[in-house]
Protein backbone atom coordinates (compact mmCIF):
# COMPACT_ATOMS: atom_id res chain seq x y z
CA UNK A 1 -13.51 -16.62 5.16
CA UNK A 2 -11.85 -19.22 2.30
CA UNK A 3 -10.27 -21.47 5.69
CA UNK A 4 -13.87 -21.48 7.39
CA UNK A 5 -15.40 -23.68 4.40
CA UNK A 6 -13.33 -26.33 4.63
CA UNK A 7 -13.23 -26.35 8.89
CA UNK A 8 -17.20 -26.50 8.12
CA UNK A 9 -16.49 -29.47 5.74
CA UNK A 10 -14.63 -30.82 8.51
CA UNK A 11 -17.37 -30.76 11.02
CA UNK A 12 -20.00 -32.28 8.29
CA UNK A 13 -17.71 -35.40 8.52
CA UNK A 14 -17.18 -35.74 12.14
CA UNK A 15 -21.04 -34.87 12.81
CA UNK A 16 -21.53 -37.68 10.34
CA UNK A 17 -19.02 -40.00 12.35
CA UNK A 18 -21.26 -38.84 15.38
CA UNK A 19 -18.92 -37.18 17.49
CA UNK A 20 -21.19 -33.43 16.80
CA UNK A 21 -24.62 -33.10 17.35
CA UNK A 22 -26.45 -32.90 13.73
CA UNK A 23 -27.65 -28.95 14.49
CA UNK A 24 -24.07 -27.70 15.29
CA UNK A 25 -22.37 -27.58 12.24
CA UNK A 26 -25.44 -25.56 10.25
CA UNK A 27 -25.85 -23.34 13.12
CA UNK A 28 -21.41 -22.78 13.70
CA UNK A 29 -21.47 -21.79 10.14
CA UNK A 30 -24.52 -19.20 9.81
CA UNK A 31 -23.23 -17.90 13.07
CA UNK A 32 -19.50 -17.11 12.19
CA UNK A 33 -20.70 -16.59 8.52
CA UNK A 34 -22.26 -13.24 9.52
CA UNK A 35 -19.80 -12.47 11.94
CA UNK A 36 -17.09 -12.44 8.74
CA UNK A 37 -19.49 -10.63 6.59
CA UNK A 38 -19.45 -8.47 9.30
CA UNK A 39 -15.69 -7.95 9.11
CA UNK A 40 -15.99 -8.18 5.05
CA UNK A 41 -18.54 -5.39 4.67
CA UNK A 42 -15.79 -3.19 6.95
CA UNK A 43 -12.86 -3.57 4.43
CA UNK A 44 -15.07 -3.04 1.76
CA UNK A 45 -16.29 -0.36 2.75
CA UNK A 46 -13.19 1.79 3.77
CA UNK A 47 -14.11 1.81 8.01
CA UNK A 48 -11.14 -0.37 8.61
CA UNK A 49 -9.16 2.42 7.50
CA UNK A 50 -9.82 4.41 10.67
CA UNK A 51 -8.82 1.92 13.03
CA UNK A 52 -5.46 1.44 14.35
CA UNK A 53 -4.66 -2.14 12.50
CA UNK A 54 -7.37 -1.93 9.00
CA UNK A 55 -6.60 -5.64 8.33
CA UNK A 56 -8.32 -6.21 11.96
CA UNK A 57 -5.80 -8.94 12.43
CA UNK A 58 -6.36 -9.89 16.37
CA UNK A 59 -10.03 -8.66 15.62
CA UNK A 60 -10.20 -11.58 13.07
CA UNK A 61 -8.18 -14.23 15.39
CA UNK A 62 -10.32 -13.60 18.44
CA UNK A 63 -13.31 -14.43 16.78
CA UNK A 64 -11.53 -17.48 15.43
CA UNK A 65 -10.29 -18.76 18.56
CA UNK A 66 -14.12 -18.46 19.79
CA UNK A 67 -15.38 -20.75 16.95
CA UNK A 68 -12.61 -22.93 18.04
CA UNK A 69 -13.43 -23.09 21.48
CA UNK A 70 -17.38 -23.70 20.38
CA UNK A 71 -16.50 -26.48 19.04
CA UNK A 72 -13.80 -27.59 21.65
CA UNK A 73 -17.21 -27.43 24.20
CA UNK A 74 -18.94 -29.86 21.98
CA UNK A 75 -16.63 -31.84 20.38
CA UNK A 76 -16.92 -34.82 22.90
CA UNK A 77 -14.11 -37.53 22.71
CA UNK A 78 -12.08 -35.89 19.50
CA UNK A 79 -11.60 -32.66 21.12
CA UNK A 80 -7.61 -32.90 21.19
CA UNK A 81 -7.88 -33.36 17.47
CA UNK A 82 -9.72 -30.15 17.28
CA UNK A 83 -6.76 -28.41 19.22
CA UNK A 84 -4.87 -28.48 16.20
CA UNK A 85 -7.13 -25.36 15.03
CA UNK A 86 -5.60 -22.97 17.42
CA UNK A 87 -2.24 -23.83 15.87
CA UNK A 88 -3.35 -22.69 12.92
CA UNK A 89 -5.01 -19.67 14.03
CA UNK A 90 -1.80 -18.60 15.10
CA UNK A 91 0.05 -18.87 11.82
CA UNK A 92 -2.17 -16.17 10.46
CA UNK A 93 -0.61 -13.56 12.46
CA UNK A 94 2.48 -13.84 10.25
CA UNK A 95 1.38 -11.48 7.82
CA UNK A 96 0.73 -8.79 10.58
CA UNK A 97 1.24 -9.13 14.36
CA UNK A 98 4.57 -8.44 16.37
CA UNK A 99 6.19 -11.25 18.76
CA UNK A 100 4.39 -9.88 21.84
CA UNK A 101 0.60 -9.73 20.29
CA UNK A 102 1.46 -13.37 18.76
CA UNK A 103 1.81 -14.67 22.46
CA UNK A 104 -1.07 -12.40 23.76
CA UNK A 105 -3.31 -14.48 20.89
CA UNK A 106 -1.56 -17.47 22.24
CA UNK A 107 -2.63 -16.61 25.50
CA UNK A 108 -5.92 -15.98 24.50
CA UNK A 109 -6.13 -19.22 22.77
CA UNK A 110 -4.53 -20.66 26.21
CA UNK A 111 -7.20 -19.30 28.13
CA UNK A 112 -10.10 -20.24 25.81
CA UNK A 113 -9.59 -23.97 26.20
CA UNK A 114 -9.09 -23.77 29.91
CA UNK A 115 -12.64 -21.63 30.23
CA UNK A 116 -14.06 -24.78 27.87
CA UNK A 117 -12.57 -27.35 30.40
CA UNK A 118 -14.12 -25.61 33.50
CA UNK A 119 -17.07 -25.40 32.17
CA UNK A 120 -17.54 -29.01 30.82
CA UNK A 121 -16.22 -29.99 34.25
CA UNK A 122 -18.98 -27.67 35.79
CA UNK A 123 -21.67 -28.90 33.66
CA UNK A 124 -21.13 -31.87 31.78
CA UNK A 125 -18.54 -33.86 34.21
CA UNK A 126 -19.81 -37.16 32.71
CA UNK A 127 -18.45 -36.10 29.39
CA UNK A 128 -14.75 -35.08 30.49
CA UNK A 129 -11.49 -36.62 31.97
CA UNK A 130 -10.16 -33.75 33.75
CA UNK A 131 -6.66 -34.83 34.28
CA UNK A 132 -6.11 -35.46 30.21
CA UNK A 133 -7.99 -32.18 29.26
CA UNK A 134 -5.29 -30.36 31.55
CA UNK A 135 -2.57 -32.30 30.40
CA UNK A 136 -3.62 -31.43 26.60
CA UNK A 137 -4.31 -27.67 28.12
CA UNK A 138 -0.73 -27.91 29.28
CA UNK A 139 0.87 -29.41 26.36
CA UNK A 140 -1.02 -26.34 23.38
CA UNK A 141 -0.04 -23.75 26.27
CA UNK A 142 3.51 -24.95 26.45
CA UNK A 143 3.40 -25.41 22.06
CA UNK A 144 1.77 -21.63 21.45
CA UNK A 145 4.72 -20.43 23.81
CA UNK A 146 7.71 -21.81 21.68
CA UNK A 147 4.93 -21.15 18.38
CA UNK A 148 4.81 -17.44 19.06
CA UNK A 149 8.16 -16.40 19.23
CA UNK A 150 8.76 -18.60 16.27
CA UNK A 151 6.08 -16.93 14.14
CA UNK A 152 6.83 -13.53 15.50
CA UNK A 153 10.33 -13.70 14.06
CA UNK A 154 9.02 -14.80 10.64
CA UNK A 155 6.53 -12.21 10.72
CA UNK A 156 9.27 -9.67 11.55
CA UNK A 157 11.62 -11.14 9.03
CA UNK A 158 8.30 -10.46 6.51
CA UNK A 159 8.53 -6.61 7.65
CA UNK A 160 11.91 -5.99 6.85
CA UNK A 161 11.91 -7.74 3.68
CA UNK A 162 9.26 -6.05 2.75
CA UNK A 163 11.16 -2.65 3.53
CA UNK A 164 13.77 -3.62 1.80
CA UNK A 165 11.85 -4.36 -1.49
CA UNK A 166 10.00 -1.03 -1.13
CA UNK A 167 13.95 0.79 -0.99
CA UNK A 168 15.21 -1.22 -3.87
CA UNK A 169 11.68 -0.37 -5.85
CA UNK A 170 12.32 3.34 -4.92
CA UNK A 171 15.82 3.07 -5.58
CA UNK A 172 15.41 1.57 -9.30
CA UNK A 173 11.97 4.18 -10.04
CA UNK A 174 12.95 7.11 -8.18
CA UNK A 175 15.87 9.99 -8.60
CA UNK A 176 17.80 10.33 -5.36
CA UNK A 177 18.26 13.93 -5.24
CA UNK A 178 14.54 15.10 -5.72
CA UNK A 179 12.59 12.32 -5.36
CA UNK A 180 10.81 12.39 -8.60
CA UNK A 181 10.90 9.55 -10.65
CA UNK A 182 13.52 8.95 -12.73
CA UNK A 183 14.30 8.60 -16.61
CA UNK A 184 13.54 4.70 -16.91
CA UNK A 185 10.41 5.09 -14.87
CA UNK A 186 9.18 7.64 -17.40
CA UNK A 187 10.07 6.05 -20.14
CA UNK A 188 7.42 3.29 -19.18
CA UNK A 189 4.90 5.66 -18.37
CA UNK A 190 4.89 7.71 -21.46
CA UNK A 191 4.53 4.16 -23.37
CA UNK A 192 1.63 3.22 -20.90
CA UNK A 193 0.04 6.75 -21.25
CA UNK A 194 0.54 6.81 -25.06
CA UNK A 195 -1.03 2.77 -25.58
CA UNK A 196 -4.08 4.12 -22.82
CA UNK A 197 -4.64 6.79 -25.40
CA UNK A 198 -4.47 4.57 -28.34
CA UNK A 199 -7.33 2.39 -26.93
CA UNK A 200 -9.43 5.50 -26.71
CA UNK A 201 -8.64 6.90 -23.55
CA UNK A 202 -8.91 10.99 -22.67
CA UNK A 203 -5.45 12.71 -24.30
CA UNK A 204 -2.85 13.89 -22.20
CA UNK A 205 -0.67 16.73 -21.95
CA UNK A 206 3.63 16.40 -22.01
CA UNK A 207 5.51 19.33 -20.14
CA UNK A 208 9.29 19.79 -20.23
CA UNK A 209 10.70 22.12 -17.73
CA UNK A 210 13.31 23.15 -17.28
CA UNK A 211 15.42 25.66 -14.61
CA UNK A 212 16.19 28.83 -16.02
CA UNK A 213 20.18 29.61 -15.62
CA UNK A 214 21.14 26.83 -13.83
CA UNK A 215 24.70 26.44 -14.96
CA UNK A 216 25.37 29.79 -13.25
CA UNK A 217 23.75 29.03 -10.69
CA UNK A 218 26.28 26.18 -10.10
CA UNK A 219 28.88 27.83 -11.63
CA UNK A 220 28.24 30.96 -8.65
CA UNK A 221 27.18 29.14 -5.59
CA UNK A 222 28.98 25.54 -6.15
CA UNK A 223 27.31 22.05 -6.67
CA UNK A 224 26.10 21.59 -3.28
CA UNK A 225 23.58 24.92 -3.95
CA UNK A 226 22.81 23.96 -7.44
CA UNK A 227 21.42 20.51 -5.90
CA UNK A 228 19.50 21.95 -3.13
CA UNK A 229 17.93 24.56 -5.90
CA UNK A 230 17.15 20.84 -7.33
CA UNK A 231 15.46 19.74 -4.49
CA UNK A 232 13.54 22.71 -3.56
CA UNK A 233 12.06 23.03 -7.12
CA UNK A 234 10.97 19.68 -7.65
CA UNK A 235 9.26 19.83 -4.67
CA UNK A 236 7.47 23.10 -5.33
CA UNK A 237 6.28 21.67 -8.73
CA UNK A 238 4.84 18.44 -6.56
CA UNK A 239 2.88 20.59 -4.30
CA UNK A 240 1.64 22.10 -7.61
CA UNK A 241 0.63 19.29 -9.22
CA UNK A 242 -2.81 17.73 -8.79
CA UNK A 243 -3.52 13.68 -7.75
CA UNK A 244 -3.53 12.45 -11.06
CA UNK A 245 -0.61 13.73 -12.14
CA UNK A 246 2.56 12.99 -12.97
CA UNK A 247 6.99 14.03 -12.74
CA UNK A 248 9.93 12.64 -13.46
CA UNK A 249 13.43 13.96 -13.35
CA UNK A 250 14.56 14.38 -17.30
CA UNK A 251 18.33 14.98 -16.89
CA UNK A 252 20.33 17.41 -15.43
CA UNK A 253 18.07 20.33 -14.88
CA UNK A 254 14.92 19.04 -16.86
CA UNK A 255 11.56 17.97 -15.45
CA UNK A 256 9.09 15.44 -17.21
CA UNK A 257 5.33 16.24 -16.45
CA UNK A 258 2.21 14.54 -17.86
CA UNK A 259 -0.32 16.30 -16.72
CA UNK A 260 -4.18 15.09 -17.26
CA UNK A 261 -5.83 17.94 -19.36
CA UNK A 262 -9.28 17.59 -21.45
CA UNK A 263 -6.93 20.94 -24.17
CA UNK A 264 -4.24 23.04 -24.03
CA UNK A 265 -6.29 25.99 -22.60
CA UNK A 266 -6.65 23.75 -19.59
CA UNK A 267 -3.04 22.60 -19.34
CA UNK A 268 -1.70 26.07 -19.32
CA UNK A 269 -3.70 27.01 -16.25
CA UNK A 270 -1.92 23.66 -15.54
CA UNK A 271 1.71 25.03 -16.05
CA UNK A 272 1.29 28.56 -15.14
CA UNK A 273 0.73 27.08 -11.65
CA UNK A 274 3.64 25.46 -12.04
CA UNK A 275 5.90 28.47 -13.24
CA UNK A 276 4.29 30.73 -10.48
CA UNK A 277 4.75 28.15 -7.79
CA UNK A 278 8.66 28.00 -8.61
CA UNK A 279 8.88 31.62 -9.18
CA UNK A 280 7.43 32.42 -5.84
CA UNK A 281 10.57 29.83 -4.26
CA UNK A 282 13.06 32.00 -1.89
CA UNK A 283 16.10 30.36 -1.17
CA UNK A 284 18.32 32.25 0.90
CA UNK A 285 21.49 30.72 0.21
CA UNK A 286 20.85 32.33 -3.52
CA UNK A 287 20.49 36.40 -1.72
CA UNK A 288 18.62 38.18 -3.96
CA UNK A 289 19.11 35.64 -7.16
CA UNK A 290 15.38 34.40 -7.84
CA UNK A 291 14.83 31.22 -9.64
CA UNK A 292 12.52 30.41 -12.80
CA UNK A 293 11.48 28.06 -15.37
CA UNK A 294 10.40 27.80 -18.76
CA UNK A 295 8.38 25.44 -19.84
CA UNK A 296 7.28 23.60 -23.12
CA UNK A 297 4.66 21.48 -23.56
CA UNK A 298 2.98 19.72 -26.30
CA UNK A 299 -0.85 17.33 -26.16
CA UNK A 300 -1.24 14.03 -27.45
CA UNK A 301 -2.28 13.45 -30.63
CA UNK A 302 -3.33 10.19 -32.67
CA UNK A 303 -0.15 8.14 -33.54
CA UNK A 304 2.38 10.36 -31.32
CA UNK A 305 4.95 8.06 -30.15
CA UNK A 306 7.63 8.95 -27.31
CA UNK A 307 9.92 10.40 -29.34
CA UNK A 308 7.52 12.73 -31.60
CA UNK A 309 5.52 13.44 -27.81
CA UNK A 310 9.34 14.55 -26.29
CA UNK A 311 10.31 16.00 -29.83
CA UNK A 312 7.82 18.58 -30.17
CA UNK A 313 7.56 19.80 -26.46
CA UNK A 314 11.35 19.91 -26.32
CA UNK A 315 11.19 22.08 -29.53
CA UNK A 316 8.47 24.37 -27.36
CA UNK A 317 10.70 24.51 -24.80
CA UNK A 318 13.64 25.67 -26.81
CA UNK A 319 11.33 28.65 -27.66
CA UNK A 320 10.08 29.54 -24.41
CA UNK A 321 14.11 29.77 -23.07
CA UNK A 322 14.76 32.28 -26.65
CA UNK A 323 11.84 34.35 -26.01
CA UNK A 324 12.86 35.93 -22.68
CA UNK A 325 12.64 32.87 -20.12
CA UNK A 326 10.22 32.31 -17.13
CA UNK A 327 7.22 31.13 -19.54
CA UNK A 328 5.56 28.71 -20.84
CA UNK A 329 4.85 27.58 -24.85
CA UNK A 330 3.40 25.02 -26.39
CA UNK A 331 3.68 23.55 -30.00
CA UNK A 332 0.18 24.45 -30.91
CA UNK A 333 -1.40 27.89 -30.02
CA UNK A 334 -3.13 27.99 -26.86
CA UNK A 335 -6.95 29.72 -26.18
CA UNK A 336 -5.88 32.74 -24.21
């Protein structure tokens, strides 16, 4: 919408040199002004998200290459300078379209300009020189060829670097084994959490969990079982966990969970989920060994940094493992 102000600026001044008609430019603008609100009030209100491309890239272009080829119709004698439009139409498929849908918009923008010259020719043949509206028809075709590939390659070189920042984001946040965020990561999100809180925010709740007799689980089965007993419980405590929360690996066979709790009554509803979901895990590579957690936990209170949050659910945790395993405790009693 931000490029269409200034083409309409554009038109004021070569309405004003007399080469448009004095209605055209008010009317091009309220007519292509709805047609963008149009495609405004779609993003904004989440329909884009059902269709195929949301950004409604080639939607967007065609409709561009139609206010181009308005003008084109009526631009009289400085129509080749108007040309220059479609160029720039094309440029914004960059950020989206593949090589072959760049030259189909090319095409498109090809065509457009040749409908405008058969129709001046039809009606207005007083107003056009066909031989030097072909050759110009000629020359843009023969420019949005070599421009398509050209932008298609950028536009593909875009893609993969965006790819690749996504893996090196995932590889600097993420653990590789389960997938959970990693130790730095949750670092900075306990020190987000704990400033959100200090501005007033809702508290939070800290879990630590950890796998119940893991060393002999690796010390039975080997490494490559104790990792896959990795894997398969962090991802039974992600299907546990609800939208807002939150896991990170800890360390060896420790989990980090923030979970968003208004008490502890509500976050051990919260973590019994959790300690059922991974007790429920069969992994037959383990026969009839079952695993378990125990879990500690601890809630946010006023002035709790990192180290007194991790502290005091750590302690929690060391008395869930010494009072039989498989359960959860939490540094302050919790409303049975």
């Amino acid at each position: 919408m931000a490029v269409y102000l200034p083409c309409a600026l554009m038109l004021l001044m070569v309405t004003w040199l007399g080469f448009l008609p004095r209605w055209f430019t008010p009317l091009w603008l309220a007519i292509f002004t709805v047609t963008n609100t149009v495609f405004y009030a779609l993003i904004k209100s989440g329909l884009n998200l059902r269709l195929n491309d949301p950004s409604m890239t080639m939607a967007q272009m065609t409709v561009a290459i139609a206010a181009v080829a308005v003008i084109l119709y009526h631009a009289d004698a400085i129509r080749g300078g108007m040309l220059m439009l479609l160029l720039v139409i094309l440029l914004f498929g960059v950020l989206r379209l593949t090589t072959v849908e760049l030259l189909a918009m090319g095409a498109l923008s090809s065509a457009a300009y040749a409908l405008v010259i058969v129709l001046l020719t039809t009606r207005k043949p007083q107003q056009i020189e066909p031989s030097v509206e072909w050759t110009q028809w000629a020359t843009l075709t023969a420019t949005l060829a070599v421009m398509g590939p050209l932008v298609g390659y950028m536009s593909h070189v875009r893609r993969r670097l965006s790819e690749s920042l996504r893996t090196i984001k995932d590889m600097a946040e993420r653990d590789a084994l389960t997938g959970a965020f990693n130790r730095h990561h949750m670092g900075e999100m306990l020190d987000r959490e704990v400033s959100r809180c200090e501005r007033g925010a809702p508290a939070f709740v800290l879990l630590i969990a950890d796998i119940d007799h893991f060393k002999h689980i690796n010390d039975s089965f080997g490494h490559l079982v104790g990792d896959l007993v990795l894997k398969r419980v962090a991802h039974a405590m992600r299907e546990a966990l609800r939208k807002g929360d939150y896991m990170a690996r800890y360390g060896g066979e420790e989990f980090v969970l923030l979970i968003a709790a208004n008490d502890l009554a509500e976050s051990k509803v919260a973590s019994e989920r959790l300690r059922v979901q991974v007790e429920r895990l069969r992994i037959p590579e383990l026969g009839r060994h079952n695993i378990t957690i125990s879990i500690g936990g601890t809630v946010y209170r006023s002035g709790d940094t990192q180290s007194t949050l991790l502290g005091r659910a750590d302690a929690a945790l060391y008395r869930a493992k010494h009072s039989g395993r498989n359960r959860v405790e939490c540094d302050t009693p919790l409303a049975e």
